[in-house]
N, C-alpha and C. Protein backbone atom coordinates (compact mmCIF):
# COMPACT_ATOMS: atom_id res chain seq x y z
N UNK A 1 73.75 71.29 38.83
CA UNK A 1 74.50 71.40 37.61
C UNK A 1 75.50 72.55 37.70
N UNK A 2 75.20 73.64 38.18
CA UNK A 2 75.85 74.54 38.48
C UNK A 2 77.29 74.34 38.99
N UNK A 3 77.55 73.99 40.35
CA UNK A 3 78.29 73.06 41.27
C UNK A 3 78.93 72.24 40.47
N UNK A 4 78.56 71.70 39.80
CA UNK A 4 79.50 70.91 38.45
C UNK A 4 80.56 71.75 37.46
N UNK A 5 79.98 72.98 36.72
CA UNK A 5 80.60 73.86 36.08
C UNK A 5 81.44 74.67 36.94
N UNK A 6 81.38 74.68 38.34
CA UNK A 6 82.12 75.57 39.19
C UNK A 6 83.31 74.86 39.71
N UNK A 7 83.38 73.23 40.08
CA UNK A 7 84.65 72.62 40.36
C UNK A 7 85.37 72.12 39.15
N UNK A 8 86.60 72.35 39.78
CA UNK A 8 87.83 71.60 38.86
C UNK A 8 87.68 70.75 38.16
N UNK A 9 87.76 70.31 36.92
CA UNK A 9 87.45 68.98 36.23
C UNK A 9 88.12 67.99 36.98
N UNK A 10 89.41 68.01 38.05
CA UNK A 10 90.28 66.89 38.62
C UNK A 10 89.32 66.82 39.91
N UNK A 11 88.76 67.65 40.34
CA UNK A 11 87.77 67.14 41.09
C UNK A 11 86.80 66.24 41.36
N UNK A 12 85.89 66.57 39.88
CA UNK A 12 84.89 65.49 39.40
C UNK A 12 85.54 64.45 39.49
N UNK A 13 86.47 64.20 38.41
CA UNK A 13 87.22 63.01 38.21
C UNK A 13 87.74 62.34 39.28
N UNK A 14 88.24 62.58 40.70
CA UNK A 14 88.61 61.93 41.15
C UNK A 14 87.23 61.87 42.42
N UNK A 15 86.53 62.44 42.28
CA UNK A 15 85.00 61.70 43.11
C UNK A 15 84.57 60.79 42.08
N UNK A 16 84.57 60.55 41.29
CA UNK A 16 83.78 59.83 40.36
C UNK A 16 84.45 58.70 40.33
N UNK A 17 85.87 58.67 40.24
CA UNK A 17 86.80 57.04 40.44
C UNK A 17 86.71 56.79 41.95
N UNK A 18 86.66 57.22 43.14
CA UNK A 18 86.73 57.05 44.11
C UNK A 18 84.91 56.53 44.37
N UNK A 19 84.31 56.94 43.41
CA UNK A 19 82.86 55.91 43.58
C UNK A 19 82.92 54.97 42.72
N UNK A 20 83.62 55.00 41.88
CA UNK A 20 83.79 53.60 40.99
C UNK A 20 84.26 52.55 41.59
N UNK A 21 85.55 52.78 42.52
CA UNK A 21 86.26 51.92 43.04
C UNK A 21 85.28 51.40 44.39
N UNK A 22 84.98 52.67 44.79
CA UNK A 22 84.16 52.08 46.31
C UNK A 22 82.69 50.71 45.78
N UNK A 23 82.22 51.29 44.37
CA UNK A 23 81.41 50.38 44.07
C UNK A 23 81.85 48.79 43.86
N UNK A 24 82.83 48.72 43.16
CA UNK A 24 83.40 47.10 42.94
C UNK A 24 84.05 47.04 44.18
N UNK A 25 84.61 47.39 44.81
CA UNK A 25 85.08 46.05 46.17
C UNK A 25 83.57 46.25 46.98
N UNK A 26 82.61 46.61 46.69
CA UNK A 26 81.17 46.39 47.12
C UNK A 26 80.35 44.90 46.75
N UNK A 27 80.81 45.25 45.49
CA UNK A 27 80.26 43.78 44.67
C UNK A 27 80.85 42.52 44.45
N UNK A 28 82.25 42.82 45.20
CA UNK A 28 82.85 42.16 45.31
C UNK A 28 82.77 41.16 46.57
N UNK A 29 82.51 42.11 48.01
CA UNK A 29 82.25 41.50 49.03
C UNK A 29 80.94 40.77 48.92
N UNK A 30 79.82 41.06 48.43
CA UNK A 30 78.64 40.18 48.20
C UNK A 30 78.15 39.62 47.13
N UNK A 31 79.15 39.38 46.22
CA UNK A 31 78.79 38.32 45.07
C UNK A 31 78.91 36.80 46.43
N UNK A 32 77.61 36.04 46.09
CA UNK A 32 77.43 34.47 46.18
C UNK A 32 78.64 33.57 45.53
N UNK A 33 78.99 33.02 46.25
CA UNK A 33 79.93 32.23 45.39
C UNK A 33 78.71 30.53 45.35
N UNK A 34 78.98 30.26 43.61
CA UNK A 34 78.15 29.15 43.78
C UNK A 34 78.99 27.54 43.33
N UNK A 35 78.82 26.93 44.60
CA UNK A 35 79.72 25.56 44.04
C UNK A 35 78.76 24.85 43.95
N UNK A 36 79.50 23.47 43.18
CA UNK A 36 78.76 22.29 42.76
C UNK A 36 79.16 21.11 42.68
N UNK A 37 79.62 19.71 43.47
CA UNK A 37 79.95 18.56 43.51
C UNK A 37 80.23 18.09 42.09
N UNK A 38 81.45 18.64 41.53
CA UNK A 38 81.24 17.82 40.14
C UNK A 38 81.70 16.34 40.14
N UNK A 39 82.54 16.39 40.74
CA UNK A 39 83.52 15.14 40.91
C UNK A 39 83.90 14.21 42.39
N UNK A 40 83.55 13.52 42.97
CA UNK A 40 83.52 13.03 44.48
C UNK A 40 83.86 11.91 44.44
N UNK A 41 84.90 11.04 45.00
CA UNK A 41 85.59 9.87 45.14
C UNK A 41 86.28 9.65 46.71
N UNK A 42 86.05 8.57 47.90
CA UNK A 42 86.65 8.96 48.88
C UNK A 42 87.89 7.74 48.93
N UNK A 43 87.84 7.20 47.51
CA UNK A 43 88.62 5.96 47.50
C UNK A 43 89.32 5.08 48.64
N UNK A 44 87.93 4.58 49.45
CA UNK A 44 87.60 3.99 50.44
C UNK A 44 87.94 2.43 50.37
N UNK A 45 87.88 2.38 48.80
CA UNK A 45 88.35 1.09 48.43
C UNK A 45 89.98 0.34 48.38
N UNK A 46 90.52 1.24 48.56
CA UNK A 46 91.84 1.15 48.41
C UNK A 46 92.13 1.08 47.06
N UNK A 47 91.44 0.78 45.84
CA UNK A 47 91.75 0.27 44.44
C UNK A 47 91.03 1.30 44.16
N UNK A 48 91.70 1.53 42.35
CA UNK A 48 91.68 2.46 41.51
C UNK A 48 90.74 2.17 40.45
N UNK A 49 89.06 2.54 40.42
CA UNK A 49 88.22 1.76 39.75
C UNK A 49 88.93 2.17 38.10
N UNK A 50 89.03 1.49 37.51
CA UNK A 50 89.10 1.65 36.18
C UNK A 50 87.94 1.60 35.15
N UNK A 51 87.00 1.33 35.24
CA UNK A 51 85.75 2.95 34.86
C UNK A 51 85.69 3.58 34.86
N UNK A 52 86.16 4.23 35.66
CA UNK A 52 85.87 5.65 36.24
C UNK A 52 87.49 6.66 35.85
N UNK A 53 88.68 5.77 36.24
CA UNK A 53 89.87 6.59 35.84
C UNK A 53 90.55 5.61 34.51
N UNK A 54 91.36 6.42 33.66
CA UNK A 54 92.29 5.77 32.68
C UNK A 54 93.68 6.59 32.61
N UNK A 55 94.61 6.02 32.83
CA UNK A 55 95.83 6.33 32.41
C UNK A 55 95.79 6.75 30.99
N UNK A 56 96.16 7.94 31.17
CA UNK A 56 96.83 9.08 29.01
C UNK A 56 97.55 8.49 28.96
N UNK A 57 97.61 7.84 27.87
CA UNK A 57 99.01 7.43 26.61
C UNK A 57 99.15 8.47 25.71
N UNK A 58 100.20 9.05 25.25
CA UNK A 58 101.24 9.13 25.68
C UNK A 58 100.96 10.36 27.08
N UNK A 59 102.71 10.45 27.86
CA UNK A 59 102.55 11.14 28.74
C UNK A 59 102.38 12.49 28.24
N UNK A 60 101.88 13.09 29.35
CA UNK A 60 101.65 15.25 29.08
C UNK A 60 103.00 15.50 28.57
N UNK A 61 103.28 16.49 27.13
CA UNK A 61 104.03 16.87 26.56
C UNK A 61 105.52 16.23 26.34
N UNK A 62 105.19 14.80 26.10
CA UNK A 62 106.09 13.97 25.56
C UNK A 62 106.96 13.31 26.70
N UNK A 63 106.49 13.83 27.94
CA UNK A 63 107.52 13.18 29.01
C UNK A 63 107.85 11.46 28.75
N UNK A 64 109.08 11.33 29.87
CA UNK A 64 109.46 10.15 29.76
C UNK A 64 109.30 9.77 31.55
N UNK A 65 108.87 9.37 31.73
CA UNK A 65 109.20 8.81 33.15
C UNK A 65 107.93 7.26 33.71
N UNK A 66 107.64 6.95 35.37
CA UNK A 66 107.58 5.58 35.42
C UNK A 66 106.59 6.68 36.57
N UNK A 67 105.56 7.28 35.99
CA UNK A 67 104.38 8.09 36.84
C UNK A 67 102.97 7.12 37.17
N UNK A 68 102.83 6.69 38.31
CA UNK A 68 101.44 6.02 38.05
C UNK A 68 100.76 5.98 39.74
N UNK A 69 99.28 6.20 39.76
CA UNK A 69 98.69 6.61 40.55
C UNK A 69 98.39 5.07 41.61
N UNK A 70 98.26 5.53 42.72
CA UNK A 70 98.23 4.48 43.61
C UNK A 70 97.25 4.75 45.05
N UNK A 71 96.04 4.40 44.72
CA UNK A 71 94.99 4.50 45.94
C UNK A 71 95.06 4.09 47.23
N UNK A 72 94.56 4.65 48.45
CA UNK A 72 95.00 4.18 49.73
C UNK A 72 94.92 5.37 50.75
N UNK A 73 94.53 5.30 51.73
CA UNK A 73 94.10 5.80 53.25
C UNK A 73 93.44 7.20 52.48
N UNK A 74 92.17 6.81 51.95
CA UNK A 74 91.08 7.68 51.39
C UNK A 74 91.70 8.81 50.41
N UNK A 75 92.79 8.59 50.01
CA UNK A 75 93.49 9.31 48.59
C UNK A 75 94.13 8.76 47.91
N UNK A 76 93.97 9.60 46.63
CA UNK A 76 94.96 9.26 45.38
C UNK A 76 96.34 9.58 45.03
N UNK A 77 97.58 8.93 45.02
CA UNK A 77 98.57 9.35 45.34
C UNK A 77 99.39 9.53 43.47
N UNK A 78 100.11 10.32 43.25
CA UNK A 78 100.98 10.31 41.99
C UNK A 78 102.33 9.87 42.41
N UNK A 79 102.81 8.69 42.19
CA UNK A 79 104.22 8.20 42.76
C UNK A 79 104.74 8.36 41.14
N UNK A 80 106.28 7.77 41.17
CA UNK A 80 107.14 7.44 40.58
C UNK A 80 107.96 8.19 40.35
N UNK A 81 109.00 8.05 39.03
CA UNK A 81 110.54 8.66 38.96
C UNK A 81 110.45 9.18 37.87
N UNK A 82 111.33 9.91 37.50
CA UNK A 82 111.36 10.28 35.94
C UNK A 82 113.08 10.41 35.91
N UNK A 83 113.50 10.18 34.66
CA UNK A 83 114.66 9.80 34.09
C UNK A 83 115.33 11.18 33.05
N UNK A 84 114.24 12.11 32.98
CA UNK A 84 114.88 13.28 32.10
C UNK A 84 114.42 14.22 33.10
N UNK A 85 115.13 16.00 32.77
CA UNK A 85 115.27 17.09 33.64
C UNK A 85 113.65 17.47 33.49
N UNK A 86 113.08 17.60 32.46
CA UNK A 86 111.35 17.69 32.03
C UNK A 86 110.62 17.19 33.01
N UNK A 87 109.47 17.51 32.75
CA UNK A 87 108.25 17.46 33.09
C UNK A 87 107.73 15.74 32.66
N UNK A 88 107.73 14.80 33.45
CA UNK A 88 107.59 14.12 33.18
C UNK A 88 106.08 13.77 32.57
N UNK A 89 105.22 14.12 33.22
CA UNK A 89 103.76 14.61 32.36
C UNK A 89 102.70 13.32 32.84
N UNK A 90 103.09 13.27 34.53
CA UNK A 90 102.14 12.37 34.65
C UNK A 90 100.48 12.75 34.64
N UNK A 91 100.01 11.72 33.74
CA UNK A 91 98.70 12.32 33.79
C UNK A 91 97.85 11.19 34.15
């Protein structure tokens, strides 16, 4: 305690952030990261089950355009055009 009352208060302070900081990129390197399969499709089928997906009416934030998804060589593709400078909003 002594040793405490005898250094600089900018002393303390900057051992004390310099263990703060050394502590989080600590916990940082060994936090677990935990995943989980929410969603898995290898659309093997070539076709787009429609159970499972639905085209939004209307498009994301009012777009205008000719956006529509098209299955094939184990992915899902977003094709088409859009006709205004916007965001066409394929969803």
């Amino acid at each position: 305690m002594r040793d405490f009352i005898k250094k600089p208060l900018w002393h303390v302070i900057r051992s004390h952030a310099f263990f703060a900081i050394l502590i989080s990129l600590c916990q940082a390197t060994i936090q677990a990261q935990i995943s989980s399969v929410v969603f898995e499709d290898d659309f093997s089928s070539n076709a787009i089950d429609p159970g499972t997906y639905e085209q939004a009416t209307p498009f994301f934030e009012g777009g205008v355009g000719d956006i529509h998804a098209e299955a094939g060589d184990g992915v899902m593709r977003f094709v088409g055009t859009t006709t205004q400078q916007w965001w066409s909003g394929g969803t």
